[in-house]
C-alpha atoms as a PDB file:
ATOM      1  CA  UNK A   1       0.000   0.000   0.000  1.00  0.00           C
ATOM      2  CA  UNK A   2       1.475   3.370  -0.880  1.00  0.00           C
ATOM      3  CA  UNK A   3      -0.038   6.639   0.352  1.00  0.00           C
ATOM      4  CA  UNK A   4       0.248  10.331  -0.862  1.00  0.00           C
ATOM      5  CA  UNK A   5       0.090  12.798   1.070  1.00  0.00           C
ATOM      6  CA  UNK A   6      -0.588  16.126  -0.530  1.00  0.00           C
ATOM      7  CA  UNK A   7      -2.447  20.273  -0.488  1.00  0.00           C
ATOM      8  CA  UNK A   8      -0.344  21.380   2.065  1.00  0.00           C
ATOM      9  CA  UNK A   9       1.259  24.838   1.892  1.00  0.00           C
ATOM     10  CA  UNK A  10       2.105  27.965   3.512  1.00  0.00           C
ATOM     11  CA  UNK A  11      -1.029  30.218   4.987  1.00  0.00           C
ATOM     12  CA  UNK A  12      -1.839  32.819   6.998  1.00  0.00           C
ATOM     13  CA  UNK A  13      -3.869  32.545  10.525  1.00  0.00           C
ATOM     14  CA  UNK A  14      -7.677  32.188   9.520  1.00  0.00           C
ATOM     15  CA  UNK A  15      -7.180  30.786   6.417  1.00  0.00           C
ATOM     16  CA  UNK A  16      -8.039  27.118   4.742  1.00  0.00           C
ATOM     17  CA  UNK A  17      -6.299  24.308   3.164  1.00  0.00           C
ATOM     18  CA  UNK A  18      -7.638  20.622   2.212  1.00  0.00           C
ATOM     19  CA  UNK A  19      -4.825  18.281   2.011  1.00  0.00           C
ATOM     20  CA  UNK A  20      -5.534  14.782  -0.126  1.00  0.00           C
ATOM     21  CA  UNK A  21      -4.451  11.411   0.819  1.00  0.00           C
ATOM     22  CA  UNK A  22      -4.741   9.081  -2.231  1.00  0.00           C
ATOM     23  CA  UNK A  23      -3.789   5.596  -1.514  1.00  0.00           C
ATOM     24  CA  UNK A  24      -2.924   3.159  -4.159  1.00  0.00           C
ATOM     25  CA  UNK A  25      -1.916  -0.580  -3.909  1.00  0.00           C
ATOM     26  CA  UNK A  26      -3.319  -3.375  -2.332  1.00  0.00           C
ATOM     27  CA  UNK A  27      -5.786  -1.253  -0.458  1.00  0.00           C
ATOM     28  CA  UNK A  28      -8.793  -4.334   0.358  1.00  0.00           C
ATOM     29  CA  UNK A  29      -9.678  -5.043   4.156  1.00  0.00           C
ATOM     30  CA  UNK A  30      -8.576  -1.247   5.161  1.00  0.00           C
ATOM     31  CA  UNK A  31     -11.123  -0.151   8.269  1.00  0.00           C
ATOM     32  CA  UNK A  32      -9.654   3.386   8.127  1.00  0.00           C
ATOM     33  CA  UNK A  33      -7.962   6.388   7.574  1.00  0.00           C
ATOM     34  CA  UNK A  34      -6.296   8.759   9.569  1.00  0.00           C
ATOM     35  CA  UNK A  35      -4.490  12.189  10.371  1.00  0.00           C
ATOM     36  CA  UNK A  36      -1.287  12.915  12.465  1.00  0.00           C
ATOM     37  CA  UNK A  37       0.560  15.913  12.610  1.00  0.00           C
ATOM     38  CA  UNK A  38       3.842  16.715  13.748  1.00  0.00           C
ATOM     39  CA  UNK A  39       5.502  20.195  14.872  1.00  0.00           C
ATOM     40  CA  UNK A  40       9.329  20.711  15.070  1.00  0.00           C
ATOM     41  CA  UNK A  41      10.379  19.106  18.867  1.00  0.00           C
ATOM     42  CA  UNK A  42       6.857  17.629  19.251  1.00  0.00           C
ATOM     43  CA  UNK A  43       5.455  14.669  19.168  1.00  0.00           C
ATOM     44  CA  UNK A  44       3.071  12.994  16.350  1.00  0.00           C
ATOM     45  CA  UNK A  45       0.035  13.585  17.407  1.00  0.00           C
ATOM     46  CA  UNK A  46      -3.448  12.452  16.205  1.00  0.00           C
ATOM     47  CA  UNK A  47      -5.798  14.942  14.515  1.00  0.00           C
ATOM     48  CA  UNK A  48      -8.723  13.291  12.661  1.00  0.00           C
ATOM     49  CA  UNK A  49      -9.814   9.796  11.141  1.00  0.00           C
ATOM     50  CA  UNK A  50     -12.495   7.705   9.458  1.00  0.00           C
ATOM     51  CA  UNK A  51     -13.407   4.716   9.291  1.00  0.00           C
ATOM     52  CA  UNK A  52     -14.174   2.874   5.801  1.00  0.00           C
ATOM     53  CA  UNK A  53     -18.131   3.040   6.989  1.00  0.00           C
ATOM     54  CA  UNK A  54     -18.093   6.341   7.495  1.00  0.00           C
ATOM     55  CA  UNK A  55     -17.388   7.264  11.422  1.00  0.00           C
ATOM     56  CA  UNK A  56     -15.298   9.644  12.044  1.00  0.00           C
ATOM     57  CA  UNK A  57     -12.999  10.586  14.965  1.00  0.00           C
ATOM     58  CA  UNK A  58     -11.194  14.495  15.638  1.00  0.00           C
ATOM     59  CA  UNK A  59      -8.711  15.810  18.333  1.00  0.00           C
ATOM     60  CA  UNK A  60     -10.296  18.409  20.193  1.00  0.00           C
ATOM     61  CA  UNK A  61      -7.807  20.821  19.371  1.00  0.00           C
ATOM     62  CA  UNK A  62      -9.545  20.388  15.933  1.00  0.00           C
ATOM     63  CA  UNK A  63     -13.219  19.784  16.136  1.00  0.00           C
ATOM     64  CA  UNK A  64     -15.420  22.401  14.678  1.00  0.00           C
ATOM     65  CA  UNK A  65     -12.641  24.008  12.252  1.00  0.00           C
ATOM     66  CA  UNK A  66     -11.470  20.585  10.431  1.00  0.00           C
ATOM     67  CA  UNK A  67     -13.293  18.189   9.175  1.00  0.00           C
ATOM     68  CA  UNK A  68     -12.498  14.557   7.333  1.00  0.00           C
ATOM     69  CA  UNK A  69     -14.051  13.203   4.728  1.00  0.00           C
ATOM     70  CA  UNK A  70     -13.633  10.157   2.218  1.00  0.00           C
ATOM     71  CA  UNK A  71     -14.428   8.926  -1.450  1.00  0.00           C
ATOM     72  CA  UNK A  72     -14.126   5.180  -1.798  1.00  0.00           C
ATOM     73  CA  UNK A  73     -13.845   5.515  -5.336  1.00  0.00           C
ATOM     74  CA  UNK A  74     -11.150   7.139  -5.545  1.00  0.00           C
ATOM     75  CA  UNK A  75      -9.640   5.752  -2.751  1.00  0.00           C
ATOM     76  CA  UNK A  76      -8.314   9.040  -1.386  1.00  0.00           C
ATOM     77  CA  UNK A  77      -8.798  10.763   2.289  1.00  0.00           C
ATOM     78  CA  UNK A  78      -9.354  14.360   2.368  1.00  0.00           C
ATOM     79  CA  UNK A  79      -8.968  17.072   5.691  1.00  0.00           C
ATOM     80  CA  UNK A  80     -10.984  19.873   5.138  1.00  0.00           C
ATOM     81  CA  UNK A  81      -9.366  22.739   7.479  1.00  0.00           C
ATOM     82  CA  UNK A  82     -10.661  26.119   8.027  1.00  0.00           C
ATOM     83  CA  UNK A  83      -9.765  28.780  10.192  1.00  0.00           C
ATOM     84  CA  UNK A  84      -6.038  27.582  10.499  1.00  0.00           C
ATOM     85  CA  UNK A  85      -4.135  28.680  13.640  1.00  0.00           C
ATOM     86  CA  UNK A  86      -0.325  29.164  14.044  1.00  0.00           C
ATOM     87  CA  UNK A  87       0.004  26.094  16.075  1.00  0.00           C
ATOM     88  CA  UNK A  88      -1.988  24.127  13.423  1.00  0.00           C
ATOM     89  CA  UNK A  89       1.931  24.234  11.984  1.00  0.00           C
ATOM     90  CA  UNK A  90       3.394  20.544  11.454  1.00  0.00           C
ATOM     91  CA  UNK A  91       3.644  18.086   8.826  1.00  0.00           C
ATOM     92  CA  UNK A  92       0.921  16.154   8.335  1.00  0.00           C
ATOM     93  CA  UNK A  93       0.688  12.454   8.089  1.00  0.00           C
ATOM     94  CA  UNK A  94      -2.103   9.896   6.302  1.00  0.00           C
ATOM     95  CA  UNK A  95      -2.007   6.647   7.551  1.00  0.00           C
ATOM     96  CA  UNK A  96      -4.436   3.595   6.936  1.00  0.00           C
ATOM     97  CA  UNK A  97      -4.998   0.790   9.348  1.00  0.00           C
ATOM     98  CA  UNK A  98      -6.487  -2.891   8.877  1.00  0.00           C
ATOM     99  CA  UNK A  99      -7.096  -4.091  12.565  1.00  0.00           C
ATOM    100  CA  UNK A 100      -8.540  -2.898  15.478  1.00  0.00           C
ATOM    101  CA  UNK A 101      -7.681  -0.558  17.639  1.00  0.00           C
ATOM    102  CA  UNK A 102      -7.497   2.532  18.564  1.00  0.00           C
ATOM    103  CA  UNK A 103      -8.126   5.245  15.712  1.00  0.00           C
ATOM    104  CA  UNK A 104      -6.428   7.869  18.068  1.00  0.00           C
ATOM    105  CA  UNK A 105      -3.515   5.682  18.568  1.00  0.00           C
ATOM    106  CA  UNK A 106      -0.635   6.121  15.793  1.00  0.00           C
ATOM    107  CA  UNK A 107       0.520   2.747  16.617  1.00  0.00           C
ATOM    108  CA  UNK A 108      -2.580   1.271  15.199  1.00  0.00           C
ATOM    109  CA  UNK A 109      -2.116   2.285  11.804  1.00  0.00           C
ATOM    110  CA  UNK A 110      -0.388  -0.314   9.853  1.00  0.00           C
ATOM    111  CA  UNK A 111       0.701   2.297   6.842  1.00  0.00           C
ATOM    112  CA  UNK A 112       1.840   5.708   6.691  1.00  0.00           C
ATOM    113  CA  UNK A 113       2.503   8.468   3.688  1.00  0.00           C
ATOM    114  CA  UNK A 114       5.485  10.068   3.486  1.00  0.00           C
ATOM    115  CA  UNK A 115       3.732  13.691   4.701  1.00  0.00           C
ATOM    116  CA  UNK A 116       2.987  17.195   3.714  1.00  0.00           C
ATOM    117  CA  UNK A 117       3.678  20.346   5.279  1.00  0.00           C
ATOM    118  CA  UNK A 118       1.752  22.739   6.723  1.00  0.00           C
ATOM    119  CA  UNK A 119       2.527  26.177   7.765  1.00  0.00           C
ATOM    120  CA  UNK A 120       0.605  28.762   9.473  1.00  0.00           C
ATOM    121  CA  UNK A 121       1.535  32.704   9.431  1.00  0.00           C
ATOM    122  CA  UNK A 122       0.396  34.714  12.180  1.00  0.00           C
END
Protein backbone atom coordinates (compact mmCIF):
# COMPACT_ATOMS: atom_id res chain seq x y z
CA UNK A 1 0.00 0.00 0.00
CA UNK A 2 1.48 3.37 -0.88
CA UNK A 3 -0.04 6.64 0.35
CA UNK A 4 0.25 10.33 -0.86
CA UNK A 5 0.09 12.80 1.07
CA UNK A 6 -0.59 16.13 -0.53
CA UNK A 7 -2.45 20.27 -0.49
CA UNK A 8 -0.34 21.38 2.06
CA UNK A 9 1.26 24.84 1.89
CA UNK A 10 2.10 27.97 3.51
CA UNK A 11 -1.03 30.22 4.99
CA UNK A 12 -1.84 32.82 7.00
CA UNK A 13 -3.87 32.55 10.52
CA UNK A 14 -7.68 32.19 9.52
CA UNK A 15 -7.18 30.79 6.42
CA UNK A 16 -8.04 27.12 4.74
CA UNK A 17 -6.30 24.31 3.16
CA UNK A 18 -7.64 20.62 2.21
CA UNK A 19 -4.83 18.28 2.01
CA UNK A 20 -5.53 14.78 -0.13
CA UNK A 21 -4.45 11.41 0.82
CA UNK A 22 -4.74 9.08 -2.23
CA UNK A 23 -3.79 5.60 -1.51
CA UNK A 24 -2.92 3.16 -4.16
CA UNK A 25 -1.92 -0.58 -3.91
CA UNK A 26 -3.32 -3.37 -2.33
CA UNK A 27 -5.79 -1.25 -0.46
CA UNK A 28 -8.79 -4.33 0.36
CA UNK A 29 -9.68 -5.04 4.16
CA UNK A 30 -8.58 -1.25 5.16
CA UNK A 31 -11.12 -0.15 8.27
CA UNK A 32 -9.65 3.39 8.13
CA UNK A 33 -7.96 6.39 7.57
CA UNK A 34 -6.30 8.76 9.57
CA UNK A 35 -4.49 12.19 10.37
CA UNK A 36 -1.29 12.91 12.47
CA UNK A 37 0.56 15.91 12.61
CA UNK A 38 3.84 16.72 13.75
CA UNK A 39 5.50 20.19 14.87
CA UNK A 40 9.33 20.71 15.07
CA UNK A 41 10.38 19.11 18.87
CA UNK A 42 6.86 17.63 19.25
CA UNK A 43 5.46 14.67 19.17
CA UNK A 44 3.07 12.99 16.35
CA UNK A 45 0.03 13.59 17.41
CA UNK A 46 -3.45 12.45 16.20
CA UNK A 47 -5.80 14.94 14.52
CA UNK A 48 -8.72 13.29 12.66
CA UNK A 49 -9.81 9.80 11.14
CA UNK A 50 -12.50 7.70 9.46
CA UNK A 51 -13.41 4.72 9.29
CA UNK A 52 -14.17 2.87 5.80
CA UNK A 53 -18.13 3.04 6.99
CA UNK A 54 -18.09 6.34 7.50
CA UNK A 55 -17.39 7.26 11.42
CA UNK A 56 -15.30 9.64 12.04
CA UNK A 57 -13.00 10.59 14.97
CA UNK A 58 -11.19 14.50 15.64
CA UNK A 59 -8.71 15.81 18.33
CA UNK A 60 -10.30 18.41 20.19
CA UNK A 61 -7.81 20.82 19.37
CA UNK A 62 -9.54 20.39 15.93
CA UNK A 63 -13.22 19.78 16.14
CA UNK A 64 -15.42 22.40 14.68
CA UNK A 65 -12.64 24.01 12.25
CA UNK A 66 -11.47 20.59 10.43
CA UNK A 67 -13.29 18.19 9.17
CA UNK A 68 -12.50 14.56 7.33
CA UNK A 69 -14.05 13.20 4.73
CA UNK A 70 -13.63 10.16 2.22
CA UNK A 71 -14.43 8.93 -1.45
CA UNK A 72 -14.13 5.18 -1.80
CA UNK A 73 -13.84 5.52 -5.34
CA UNK A 74 -11.15 7.14 -5.54
CA UNK A 75 -9.64 5.75 -2.75
CA UNK A 76 -8.31 9.04 -1.39
CA UNK A 77 -8.80 10.76 2.29
CA UNK A 78 -9.35 14.36 2.37
CA UNK A 79 -8.97 17.07 5.69
CA UNK A 80 -10.98 19.87 5.14
CA UNK A 81 -9.37 22.74 7.48
CA UNK A 82 -10.66 26.12 8.03
CA UNK A 83 -9.76 28.78 10.19
CA UNK A 84 -6.04 27.58 10.50
CA UNK A 85 -4.14 28.68 13.64
CA UNK A 86 -0.33 29.16 14.04
CA UNK A 87 0.00 26.09 16.07
CA UNK A 88 -1.99 24.13 13.42
CA UNK A 89 1.93 24.23 11.98
CA UNK A 90 3.39 20.54 11.45
CA UNK A 91 3.64 18.09 8.83
CA UNK A 92 0.92 16.15 8.34
CA UNK A 93 0.69 12.45 8.09
CA UNK A 94 -2.10 9.90 6.30
CA UNK A 95 -2.01 6.65 7.55
CA UNK A 96 -4.44 3.59 6.94
CA UNK A 97 -5.00 0.79 9.35
CA UNK A 98 -6.49 -2.89 8.88
CA UNK A 99 -7.10 -4.09 12.57
CA UNK A 100 -8.54 -2.90 15.48
CA UNK A 101 -7.68 -0.56 17.64
CA UNK A 102 -7.50 2.53 18.56
CA UNK A 103 -8.13 5.24 15.71
CA UNK A 104 -6.43 7.87 18.07
CA UNK A 105 -3.51 5.68 18.57
CA UNK A 106 -0.63 6.12 15.79
CA UNK A 107 0.52 2.75 16.62
CA UNK A 108 -2.58 1.27 15.20
CA UNK A 109 -2.12 2.29 11.80
CA UNK A 110 -0.39 -0.31 9.85
CA UNK A 111 0.70 2.30 6.84
CA UNK A 112 1.84 5.71 6.69
CA UNK A 113 2.50 8.47 3.69
CA UNK A 114 5.48 10.07 3.49
CA UNK A 115 3.73 13.69 4.70
CA UNK A 116 2.99 17.19 3.71
CA UNK A 117 3.68 20.35 5.28
CA UNK A 118 1.75 22.74 6.72
CA UNK A 119 2.53 26.18 7.76
CA UNK A 120 0.60 28.76 9.47
CA UNK A 121 1.53 32.70 9.43
CA UNK A 122 0.40 34.71 12.18
Amino acid sequence: VQLQASGGGLVQAGASLKLSCAASGRTFGSIGTGWFRQAPGKEREFVAATSTSGTTYYADSVKGRFTISRDNAKKSVYLQMNSLKPEDTAIYYCAVKYYSGSYYSAGSYDYWGQGTLVTVSS
